[in-house]
Protein backbone atom coordinates (compact mmCIF):
# COMPACT_ATOMS: atom_id res chain seq x y z
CA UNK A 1 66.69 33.35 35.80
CA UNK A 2 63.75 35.49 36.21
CA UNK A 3 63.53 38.31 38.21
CA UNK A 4 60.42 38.99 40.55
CA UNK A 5 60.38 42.98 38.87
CA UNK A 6 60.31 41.07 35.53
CA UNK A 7 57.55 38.46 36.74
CA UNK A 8 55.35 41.01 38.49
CA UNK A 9 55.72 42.99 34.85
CA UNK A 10 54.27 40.12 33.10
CA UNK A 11 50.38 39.36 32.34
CA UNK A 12 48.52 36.33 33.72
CA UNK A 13 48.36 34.36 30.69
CA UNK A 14 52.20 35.05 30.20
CA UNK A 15 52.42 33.40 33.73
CA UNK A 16 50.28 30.76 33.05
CA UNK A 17 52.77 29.94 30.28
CA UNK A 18 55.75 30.45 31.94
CA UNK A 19 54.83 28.20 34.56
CA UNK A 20 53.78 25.39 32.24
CA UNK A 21 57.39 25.65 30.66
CA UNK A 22 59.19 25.67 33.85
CA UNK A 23 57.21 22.48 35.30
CA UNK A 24 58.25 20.43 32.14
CA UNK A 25 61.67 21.51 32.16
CA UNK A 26 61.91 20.12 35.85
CA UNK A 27 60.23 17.26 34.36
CA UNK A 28 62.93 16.51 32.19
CA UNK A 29 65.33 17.92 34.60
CA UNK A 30 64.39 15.22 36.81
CA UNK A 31 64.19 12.47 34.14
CA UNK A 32 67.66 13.13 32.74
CA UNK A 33 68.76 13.06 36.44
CA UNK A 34 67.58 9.83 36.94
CA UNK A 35 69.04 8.59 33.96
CA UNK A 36 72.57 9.83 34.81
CA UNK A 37 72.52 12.02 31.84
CA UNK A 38 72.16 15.08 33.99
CA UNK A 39 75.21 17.56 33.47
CA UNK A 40 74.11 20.26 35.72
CA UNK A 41 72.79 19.16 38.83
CA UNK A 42 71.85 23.28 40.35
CA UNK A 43 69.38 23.21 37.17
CA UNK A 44 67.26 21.55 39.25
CA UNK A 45 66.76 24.01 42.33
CA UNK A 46 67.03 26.78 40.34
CA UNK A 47 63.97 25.40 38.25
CA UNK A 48 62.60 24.68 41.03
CA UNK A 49 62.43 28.09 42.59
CA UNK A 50 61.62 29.56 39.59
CA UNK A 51 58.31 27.61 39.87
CA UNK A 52 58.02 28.91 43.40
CA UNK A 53 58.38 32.60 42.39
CA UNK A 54 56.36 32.09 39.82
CA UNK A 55 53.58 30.60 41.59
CA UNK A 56 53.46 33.22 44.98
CA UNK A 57 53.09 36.15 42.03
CA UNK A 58 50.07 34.33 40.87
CA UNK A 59 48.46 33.66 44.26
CA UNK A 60 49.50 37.51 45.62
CA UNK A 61 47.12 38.54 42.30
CA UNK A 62 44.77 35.95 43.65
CA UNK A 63 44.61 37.31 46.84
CA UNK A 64 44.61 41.01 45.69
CA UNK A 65 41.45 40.14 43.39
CA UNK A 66 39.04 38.98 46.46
């Protein structure tokens, strides 16, 4: 798991990228849940928030850039 120090550390294109990767592992998180293959079911919220931190740093930068 990411921390916010390390997110807010990173550049916008690493973001952009980070949050691509962490939509398609939910993706298949999701997928393999619905399958029954899922091991791990706290991969899922942790993905999940992941996305959300992920997201707010992008829309604080956003909002700082108006």
């Amino acid at each position: 798991m990411l921390k916010v120090s390390e997110v807010r550390a990173m550049t916008s294109e690493q973001l952009t990228k980070e949050l691509q990767t962490a939509n398609r592992e939910l993706f298949d998180l999701r997928l393999k849940a619905s399958t029954k293959q899922l091991v791990n079911h706290r991969e899922i919220p942790r993905t999940r928030r992941k996305i959300a931190v992920l997201q707010t740093i992008m829309r604080e930068r956003e909002l700082a850039g108006q």
